[in-house]
C-alpha atoms as a PDB file:
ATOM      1  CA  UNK A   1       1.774  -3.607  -8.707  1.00  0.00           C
ATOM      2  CA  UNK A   2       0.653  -4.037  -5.170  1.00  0.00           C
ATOM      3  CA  UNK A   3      -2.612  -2.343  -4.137  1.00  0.00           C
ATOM      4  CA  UNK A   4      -1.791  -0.973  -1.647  1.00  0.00           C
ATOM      5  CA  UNK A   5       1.597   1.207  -1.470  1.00  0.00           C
ATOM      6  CA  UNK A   6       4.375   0.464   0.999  1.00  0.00           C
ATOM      7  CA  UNK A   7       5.230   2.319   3.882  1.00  0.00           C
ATOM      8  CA  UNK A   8       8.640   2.501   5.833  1.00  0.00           C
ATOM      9  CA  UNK A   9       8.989   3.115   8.924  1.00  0.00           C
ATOM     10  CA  UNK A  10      11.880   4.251  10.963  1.00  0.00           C
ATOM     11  CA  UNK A  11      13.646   2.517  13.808  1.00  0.00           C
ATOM     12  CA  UNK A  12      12.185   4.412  16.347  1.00  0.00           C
ATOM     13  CA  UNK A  13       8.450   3.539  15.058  1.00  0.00           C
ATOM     14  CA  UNK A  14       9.459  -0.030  14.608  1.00  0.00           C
ATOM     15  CA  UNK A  15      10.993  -0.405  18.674  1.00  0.00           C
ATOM     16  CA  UNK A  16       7.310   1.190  19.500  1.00  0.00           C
ATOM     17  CA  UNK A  17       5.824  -1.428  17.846  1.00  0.00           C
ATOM     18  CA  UNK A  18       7.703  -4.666  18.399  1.00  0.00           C
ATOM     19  CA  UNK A  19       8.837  -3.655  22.539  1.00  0.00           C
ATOM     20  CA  UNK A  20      12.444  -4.561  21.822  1.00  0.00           C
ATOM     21  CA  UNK A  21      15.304  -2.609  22.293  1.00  0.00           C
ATOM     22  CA  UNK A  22      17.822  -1.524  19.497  1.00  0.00           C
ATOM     23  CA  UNK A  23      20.322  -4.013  20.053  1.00  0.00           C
ATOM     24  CA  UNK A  24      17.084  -6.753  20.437  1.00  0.00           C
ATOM     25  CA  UNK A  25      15.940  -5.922  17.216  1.00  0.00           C
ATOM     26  CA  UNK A  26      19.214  -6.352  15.361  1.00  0.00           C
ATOM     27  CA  UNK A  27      20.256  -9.501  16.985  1.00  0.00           C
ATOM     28  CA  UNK A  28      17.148 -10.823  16.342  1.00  0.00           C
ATOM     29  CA  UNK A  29      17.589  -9.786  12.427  1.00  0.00           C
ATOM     30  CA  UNK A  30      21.065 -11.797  12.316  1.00  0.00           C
ATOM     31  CA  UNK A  31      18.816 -14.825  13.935  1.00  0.00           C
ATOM     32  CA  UNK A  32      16.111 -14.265  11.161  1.00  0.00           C
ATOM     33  CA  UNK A  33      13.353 -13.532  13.443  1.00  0.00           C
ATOM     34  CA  UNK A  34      13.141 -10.125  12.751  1.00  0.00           C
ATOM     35  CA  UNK A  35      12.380  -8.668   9.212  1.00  0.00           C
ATOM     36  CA  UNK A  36      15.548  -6.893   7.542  1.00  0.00           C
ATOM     37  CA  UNK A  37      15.683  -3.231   6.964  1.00  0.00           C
ATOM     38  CA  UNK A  38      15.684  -1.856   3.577  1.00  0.00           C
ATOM     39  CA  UNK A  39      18.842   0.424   2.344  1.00  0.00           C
ATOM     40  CA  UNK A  40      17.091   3.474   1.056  1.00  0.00           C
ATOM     41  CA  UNK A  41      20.188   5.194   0.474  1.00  0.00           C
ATOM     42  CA  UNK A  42      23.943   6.057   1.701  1.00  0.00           C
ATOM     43  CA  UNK A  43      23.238   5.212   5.386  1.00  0.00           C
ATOM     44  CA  UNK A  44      19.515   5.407   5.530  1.00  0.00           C
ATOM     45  CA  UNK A  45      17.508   2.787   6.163  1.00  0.00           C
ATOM     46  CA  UNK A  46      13.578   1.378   6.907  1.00  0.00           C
ATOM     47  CA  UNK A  47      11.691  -1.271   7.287  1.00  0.00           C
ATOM     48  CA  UNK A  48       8.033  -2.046   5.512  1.00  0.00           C
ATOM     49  CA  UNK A  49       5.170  -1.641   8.054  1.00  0.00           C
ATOM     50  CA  UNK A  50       3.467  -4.691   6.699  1.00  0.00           C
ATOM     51  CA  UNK A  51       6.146  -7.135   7.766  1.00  0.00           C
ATOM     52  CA  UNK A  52       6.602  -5.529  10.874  1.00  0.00           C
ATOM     53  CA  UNK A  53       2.825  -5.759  11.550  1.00  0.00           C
ATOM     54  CA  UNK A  54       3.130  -9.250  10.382  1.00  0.00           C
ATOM     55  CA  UNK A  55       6.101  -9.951  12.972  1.00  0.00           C
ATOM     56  CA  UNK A  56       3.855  -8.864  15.484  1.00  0.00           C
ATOM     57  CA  UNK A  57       0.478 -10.796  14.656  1.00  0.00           C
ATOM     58  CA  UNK A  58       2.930 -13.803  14.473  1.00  0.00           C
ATOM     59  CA  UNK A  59       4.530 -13.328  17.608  1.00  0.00           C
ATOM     60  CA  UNK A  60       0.766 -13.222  19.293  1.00  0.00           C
ATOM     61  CA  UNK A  61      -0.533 -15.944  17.242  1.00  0.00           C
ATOM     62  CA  UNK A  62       2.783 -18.118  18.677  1.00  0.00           C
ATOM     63  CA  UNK A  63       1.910 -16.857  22.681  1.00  0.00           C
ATOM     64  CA  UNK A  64      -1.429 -17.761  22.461  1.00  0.00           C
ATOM     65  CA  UNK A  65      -0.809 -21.039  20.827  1.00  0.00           C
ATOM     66  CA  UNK A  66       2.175 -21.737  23.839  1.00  0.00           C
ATOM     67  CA  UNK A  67      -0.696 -20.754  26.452  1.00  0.00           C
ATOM     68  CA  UNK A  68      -3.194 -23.765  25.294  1.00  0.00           C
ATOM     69  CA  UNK A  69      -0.156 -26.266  25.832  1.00  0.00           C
END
């Protein structure tokens, strides 16, 4: 088990923290560039704050890598 417990968030905490709009987000999820929701149930679903963090660290790891080009 992991040591740490999981944590969803919601779409509107996830646009906070990646800057993209709603339809950004999903289109970048059919690209694979985005991390995929998970169905919690019926029509509910979140996405795990540690991939979304880890979208994010990537994404500035990537820019600052670009900027030394």
């Amino acid at each position: 088990m992991c040591a740490t417990k999981p944590r969803f968030l919601r779409l509107k905490e996830v646009l906070a923290i990646c800057g993209k709009s709603r339809s950004s987000v999903y289109d970048a999820i059919k690209k694979g560039d985005f991390p995929k929701p998970v169905k919690l149930s019926g029509r509910s679903s979140a996405w795990i704050k540690s991939e979304v963090e880890q979208w994010a660290v990537d994404c500035i790891r990537a820019s600052r890598q670009d900027s030394r080009s």
